[in-house]
C-alpha atoms as a PDB file:
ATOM      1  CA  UNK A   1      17.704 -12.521 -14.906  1.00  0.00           C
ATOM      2  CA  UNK A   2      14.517 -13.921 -16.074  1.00  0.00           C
ATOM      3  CA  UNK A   3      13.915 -14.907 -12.819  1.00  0.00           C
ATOM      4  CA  UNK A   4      14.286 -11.439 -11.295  1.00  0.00           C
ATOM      5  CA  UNK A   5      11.865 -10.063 -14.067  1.00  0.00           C
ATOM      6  CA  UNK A   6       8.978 -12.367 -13.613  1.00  0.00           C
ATOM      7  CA  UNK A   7       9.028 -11.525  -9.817  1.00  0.00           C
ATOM      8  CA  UNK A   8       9.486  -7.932 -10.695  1.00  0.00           C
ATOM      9  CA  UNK A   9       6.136  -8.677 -12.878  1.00  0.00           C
ATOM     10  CA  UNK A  10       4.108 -10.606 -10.363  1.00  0.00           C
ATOM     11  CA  UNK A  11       4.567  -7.818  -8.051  1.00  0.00           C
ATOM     12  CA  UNK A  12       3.248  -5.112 -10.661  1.00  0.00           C
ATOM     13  CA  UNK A  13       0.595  -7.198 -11.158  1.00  0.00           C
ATOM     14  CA  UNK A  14      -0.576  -7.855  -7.503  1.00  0.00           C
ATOM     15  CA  UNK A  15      -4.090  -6.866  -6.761  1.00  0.00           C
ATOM     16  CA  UNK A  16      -4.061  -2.975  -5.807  1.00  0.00           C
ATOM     17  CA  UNK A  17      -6.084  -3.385  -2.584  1.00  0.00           C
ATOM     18  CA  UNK A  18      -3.194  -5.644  -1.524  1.00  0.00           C
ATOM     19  CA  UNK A  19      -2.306  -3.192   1.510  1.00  0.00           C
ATOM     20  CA  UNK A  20      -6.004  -1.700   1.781  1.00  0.00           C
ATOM     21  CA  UNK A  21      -7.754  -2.435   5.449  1.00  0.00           C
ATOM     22  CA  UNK A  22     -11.414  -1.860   5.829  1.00  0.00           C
ATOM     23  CA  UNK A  23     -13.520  -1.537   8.058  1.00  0.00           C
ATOM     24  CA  UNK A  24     -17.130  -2.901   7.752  1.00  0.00           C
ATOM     25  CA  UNK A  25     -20.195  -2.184  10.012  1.00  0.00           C
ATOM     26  CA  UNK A  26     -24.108  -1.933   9.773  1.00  0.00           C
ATOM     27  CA  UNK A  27     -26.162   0.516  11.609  1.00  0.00           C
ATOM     28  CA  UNK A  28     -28.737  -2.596  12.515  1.00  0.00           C
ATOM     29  CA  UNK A  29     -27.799  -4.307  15.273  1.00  0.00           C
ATOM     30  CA  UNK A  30     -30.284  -7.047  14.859  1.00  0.00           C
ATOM     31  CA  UNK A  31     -29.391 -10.415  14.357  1.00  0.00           C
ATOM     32  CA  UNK A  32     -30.958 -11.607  11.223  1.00  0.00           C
ATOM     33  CA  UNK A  33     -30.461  -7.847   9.971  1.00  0.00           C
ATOM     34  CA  UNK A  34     -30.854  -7.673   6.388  1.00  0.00           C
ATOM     35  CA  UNK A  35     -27.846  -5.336   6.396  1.00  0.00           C
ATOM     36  CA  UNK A  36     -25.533  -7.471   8.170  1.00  0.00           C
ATOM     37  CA  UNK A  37     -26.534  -9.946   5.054  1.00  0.00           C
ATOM     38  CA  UNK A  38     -25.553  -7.271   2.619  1.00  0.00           C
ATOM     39  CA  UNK A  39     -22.424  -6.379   4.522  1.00  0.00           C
ATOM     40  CA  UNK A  40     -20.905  -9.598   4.476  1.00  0.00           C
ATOM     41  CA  UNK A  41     -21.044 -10.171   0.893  1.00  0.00           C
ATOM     42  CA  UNK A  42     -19.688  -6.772   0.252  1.00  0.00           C
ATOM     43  CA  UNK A  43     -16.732  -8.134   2.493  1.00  0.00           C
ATOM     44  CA  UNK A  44     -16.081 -11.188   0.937  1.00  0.00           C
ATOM     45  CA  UNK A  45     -15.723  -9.225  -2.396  1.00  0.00           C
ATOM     46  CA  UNK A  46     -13.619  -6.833  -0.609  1.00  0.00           C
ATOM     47  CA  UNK A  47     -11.079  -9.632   0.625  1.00  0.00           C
ATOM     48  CA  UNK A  48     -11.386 -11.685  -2.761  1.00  0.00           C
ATOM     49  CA  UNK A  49      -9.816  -8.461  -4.435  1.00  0.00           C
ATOM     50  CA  UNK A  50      -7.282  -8.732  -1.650  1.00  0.00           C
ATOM     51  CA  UNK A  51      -8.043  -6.099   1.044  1.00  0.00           C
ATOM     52  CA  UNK A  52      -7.852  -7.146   4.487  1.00  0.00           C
ATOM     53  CA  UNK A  53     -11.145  -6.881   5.911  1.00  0.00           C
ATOM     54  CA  UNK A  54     -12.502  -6.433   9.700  1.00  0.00           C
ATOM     55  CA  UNK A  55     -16.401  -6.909  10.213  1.00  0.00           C
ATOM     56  CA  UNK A  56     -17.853  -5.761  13.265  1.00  0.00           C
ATOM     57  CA  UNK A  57     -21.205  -5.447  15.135  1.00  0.00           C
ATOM     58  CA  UNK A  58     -22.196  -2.284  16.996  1.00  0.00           C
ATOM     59  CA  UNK A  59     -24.258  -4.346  18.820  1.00  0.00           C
ATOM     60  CA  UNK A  60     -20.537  -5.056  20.548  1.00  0.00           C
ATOM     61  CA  UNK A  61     -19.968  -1.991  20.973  1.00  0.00           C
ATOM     62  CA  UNK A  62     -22.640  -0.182  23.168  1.00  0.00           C
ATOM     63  CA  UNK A  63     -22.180   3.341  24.123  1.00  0.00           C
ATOM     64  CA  UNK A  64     -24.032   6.053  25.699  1.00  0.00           C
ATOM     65  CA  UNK A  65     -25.966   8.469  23.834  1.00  0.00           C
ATOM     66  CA  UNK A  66     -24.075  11.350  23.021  1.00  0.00           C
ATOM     67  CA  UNK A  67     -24.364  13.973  25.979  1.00  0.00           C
ATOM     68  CA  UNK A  68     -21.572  17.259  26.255  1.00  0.00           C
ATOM     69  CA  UNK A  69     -21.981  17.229  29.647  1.00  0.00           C
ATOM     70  CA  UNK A  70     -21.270  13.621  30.625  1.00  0.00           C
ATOM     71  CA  UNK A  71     -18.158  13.848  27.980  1.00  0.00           C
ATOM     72  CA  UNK A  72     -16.740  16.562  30.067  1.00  0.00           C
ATOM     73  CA  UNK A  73     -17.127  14.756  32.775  1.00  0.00           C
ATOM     74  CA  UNK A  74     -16.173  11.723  31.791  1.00  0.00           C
ATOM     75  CA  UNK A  75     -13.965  11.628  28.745  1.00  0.00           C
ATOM     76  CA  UNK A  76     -15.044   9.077  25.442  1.00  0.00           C
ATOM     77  CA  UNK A  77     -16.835   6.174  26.398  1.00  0.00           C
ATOM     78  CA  UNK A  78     -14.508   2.929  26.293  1.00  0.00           C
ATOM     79  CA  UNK A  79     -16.299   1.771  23.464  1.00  0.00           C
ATOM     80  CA  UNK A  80     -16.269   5.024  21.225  1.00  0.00           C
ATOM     81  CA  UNK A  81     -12.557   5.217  21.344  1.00  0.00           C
ATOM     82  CA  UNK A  82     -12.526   1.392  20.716  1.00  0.00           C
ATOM     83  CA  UNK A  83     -14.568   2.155  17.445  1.00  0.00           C
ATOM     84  CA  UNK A  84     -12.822   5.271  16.623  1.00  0.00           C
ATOM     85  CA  UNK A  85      -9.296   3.337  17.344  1.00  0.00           C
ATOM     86  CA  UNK A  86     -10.680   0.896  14.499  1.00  0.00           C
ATOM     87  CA  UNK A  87     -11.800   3.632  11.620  1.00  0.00           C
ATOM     88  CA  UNK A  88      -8.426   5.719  12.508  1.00  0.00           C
ATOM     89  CA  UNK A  89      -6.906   2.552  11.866  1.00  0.00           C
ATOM     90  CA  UNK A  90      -8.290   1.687   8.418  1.00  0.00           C
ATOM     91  CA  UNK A  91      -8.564   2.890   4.589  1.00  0.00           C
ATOM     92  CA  UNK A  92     -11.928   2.652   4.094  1.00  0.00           C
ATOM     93  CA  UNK A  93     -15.150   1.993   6.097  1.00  0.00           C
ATOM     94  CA  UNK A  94     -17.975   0.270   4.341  1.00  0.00           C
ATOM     95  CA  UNK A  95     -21.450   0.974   5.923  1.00  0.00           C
ATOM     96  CA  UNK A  96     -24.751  -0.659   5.541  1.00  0.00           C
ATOM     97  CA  UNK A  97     -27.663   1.103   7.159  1.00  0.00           C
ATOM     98  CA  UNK A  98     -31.138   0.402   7.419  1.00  0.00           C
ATOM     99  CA  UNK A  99     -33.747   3.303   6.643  1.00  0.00           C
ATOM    100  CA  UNK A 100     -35.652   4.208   9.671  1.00  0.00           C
ATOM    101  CA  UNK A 101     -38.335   6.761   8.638  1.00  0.00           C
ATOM    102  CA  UNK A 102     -36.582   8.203   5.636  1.00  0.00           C
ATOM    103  CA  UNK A 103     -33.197   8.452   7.460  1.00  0.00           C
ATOM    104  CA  UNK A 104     -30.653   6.514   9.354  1.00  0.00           C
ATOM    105  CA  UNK A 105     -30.736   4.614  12.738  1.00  0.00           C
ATOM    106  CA  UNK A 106     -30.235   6.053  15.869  1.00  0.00           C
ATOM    107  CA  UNK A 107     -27.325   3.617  16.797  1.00  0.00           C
ATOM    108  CA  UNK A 108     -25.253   4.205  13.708  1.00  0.00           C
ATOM    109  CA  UNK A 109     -26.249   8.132  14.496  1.00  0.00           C
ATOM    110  CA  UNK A 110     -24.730   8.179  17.587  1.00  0.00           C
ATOM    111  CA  UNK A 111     -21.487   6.133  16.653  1.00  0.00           C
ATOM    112  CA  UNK A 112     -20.660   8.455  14.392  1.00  0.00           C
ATOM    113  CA  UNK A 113     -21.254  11.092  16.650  1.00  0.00           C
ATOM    114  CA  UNK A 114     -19.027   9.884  19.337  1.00  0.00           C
ATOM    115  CA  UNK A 115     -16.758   9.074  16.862  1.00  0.00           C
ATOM    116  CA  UNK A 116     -15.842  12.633  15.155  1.00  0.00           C
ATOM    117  CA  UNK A 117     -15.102  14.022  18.637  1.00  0.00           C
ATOM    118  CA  UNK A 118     -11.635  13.640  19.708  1.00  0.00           C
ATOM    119  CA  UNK A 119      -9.993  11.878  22.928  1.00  0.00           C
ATOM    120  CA  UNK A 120      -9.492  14.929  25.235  1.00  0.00           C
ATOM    121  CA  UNK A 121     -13.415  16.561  23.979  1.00  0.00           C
ATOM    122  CA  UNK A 122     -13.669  18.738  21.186  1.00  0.00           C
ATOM    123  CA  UNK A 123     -14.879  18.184  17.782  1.00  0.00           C
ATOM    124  CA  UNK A 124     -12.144  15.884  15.648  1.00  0.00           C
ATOM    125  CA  UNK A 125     -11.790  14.505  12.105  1.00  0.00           C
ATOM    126  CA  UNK A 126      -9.435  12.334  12.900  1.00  0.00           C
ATOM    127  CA  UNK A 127     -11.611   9.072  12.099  1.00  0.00           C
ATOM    128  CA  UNK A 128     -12.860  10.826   8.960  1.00  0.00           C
ATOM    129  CA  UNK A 129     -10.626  12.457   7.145  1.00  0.00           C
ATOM    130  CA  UNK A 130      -8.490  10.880   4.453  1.00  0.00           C
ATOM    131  CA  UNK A 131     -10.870   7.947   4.868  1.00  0.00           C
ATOM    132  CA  UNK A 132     -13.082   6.700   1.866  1.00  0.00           C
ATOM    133  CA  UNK A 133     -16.711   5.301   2.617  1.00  0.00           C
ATOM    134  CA  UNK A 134     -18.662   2.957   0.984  1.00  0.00           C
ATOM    135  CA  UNK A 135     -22.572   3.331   1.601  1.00  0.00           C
ATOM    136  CA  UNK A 136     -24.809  -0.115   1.466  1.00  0.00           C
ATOM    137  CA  UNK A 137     -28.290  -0.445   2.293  1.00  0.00           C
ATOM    138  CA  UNK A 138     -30.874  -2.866   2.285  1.00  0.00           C
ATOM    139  CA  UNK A 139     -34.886  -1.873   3.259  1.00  0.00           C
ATOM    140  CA  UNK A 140     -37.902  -3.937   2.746  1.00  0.00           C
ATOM    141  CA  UNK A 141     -39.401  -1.233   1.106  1.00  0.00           C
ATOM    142  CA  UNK A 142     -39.140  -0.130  -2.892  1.00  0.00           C
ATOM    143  CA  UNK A 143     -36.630   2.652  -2.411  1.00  0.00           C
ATOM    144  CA  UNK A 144     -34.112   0.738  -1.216  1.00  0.00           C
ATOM    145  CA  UNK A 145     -32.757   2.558   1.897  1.00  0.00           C
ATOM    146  CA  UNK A 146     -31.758   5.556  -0.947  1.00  0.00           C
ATOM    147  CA  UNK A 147     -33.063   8.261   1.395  1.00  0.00           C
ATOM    148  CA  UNK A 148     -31.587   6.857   4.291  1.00  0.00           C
ATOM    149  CA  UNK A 149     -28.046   6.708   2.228  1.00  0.00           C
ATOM    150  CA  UNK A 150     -28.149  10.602   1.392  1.00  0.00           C
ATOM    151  CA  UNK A 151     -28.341  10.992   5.373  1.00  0.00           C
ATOM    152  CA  UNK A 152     -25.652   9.014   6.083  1.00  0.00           C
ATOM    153  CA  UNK A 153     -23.644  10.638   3.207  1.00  0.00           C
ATOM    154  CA  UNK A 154     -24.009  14.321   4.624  1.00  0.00           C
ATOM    155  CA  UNK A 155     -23.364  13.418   8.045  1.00  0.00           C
ATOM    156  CA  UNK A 156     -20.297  11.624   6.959  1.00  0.00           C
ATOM    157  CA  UNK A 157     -18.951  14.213   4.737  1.00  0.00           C
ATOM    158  CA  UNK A 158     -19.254  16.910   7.252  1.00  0.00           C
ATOM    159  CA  UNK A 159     -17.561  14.835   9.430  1.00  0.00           C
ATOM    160  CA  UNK A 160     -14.561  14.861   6.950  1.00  0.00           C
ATOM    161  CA  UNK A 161     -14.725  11.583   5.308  1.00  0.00           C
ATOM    162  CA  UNK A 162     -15.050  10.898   1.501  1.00  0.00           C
ATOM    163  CA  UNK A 163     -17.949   8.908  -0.112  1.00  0.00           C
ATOM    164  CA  UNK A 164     -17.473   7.201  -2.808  1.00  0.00           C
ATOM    165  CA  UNK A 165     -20.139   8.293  -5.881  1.00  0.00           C
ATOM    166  CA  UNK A 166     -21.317   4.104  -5.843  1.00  0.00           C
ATOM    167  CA  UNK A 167     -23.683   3.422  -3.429  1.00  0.00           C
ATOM    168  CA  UNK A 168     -25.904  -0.209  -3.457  1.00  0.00           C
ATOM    169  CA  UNK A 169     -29.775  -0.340  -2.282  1.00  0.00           C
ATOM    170  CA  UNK A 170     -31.388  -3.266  -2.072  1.00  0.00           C
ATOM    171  CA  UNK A 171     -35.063  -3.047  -2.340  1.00  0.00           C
ATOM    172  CA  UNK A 172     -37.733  -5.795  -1.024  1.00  0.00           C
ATOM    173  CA  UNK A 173     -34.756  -7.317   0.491  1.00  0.00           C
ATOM    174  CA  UNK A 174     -37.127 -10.109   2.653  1.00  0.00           C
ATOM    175  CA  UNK A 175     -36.800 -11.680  -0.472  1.00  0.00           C
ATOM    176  CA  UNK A 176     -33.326 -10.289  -2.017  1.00  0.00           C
ATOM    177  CA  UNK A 177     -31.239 -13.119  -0.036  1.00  0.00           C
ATOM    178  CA  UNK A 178     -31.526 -16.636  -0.310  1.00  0.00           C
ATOM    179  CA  UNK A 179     -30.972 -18.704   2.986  1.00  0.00           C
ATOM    180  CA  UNK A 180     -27.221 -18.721   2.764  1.00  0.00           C
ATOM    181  CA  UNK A 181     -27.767 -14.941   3.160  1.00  0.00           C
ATOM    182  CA  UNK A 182     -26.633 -14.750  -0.344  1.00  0.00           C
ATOM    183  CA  UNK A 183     -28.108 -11.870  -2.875  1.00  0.00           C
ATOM    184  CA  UNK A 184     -30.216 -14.038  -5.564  1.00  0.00           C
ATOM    185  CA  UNK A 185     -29.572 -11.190  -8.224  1.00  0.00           C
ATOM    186  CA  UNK A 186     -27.005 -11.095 -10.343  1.00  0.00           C
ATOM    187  CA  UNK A 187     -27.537  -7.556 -11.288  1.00  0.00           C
ATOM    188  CA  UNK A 188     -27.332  -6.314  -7.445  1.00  0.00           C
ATOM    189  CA  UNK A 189     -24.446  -8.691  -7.153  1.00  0.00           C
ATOM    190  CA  UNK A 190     -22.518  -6.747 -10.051  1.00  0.00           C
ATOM    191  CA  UNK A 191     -23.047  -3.370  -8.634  1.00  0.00           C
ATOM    192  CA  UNK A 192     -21.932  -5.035  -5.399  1.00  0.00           C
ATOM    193  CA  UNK A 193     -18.654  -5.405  -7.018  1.00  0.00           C
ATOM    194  CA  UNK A 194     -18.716  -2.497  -9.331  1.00  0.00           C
ATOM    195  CA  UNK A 195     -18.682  -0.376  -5.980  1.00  0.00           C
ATOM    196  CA  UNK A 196     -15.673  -2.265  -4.404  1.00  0.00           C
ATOM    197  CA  UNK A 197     -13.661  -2.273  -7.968  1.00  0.00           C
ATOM    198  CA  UNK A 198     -14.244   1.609  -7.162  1.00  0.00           C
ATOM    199  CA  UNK A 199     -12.501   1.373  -3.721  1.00  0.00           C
ATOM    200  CA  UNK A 200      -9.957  -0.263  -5.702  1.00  0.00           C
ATOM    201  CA  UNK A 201      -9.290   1.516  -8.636  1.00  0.00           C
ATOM    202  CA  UNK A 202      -8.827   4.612  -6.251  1.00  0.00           C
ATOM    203  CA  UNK A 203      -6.378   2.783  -3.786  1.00  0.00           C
END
């Protein structure tokens, strides 16, 4: 009997994003992106409070811009439905996008794009709706990425998708990660896990 309680207890007790998959992806598709950095630490939080986490690069994933006509003609690019297969498929998307001249980048732009239209044409919410985001940025500059992030957020939410009210910018970041691609700060490191408890507490 006290056997059959503890395990009943255990299981109470498991972490709550036990069953939670997310997606993570940065709108940079450079290689030493600052983003990326930022990205991968938000996933190995993610996956230390037990979610199972899938990183990817849209630099994998190249797709043509988005054009009505050649969608009519041609249906979804392979690699949109292979993205939109993968947010469909998850809880929560985290994002971590650069800020190119006070807004987002053109790649991420046109992922998401692609991405709220459905298989057959038409405008879907499919890979939006009932999903959570998570919005990251990094930017050499003193803002942060913060304007860039309240692009991102409206484009998202008219898409259908929920934001979460946490959002991370990392300011000066050529010298926010050390050369493990690690943040140095402790204080960006706790709202780094402030915003994931969030995912979590709402899971």
């Amino acid at each position: 009997m006290k056997k059959i309680l503890w395990l009943a207890l255990l299981t109470l007790t498991a972490p709550l994003m036990a069953e939670v998959k997310i997606l993570a992806l940065a709108g940079s598709t450079r290689s030493d992106s600052y983003n990326k950095k930022l990205l991968i630490q938000a996933a190995e939080i993610a996956r230390t409070q037990g979610a199972k986490v899938i990183v990817i690069d849209l630099k994998d994933f190249p797709m043509p811009f988005y054009d009505a006509d050649l969608e009519q003609a041609q249906g979804m690019p392979t690699n949109a439905k292979k993205l939109r297969d993968l947010m469909i498929q998850s809880d929560t998307i985290l994002i971590a996008s650069p800020e190119y001249n006070g807004s987002i980048s053109a790649v991420l732009k046109n992922a998401l794009d692609w991405t709220s239209r459905g298989e057959k044409a038409g405008y879907s919410q499919e890979a939006f709706k009932g999903k959570q985001f998570a919005l990251l940025s990094a930017s050499p500059g003193g803002g942060g990425g913060a304007r860039g992030l309240a692009h991102l957020r409206s484009v998202i939410t008219s898409a259908g998708g929920d934001v979460i009210s946490a959002e991370v910018s990392v300011p000066q970041a050529y010298k926010a990660f050390n050369a493990q691609g690690q943040l140095t700060s402790n204080e960006l490191k706790q709202r780094l896990s402030q915003q994931i408890e969030q995912l979590k507490l709402s899971h």
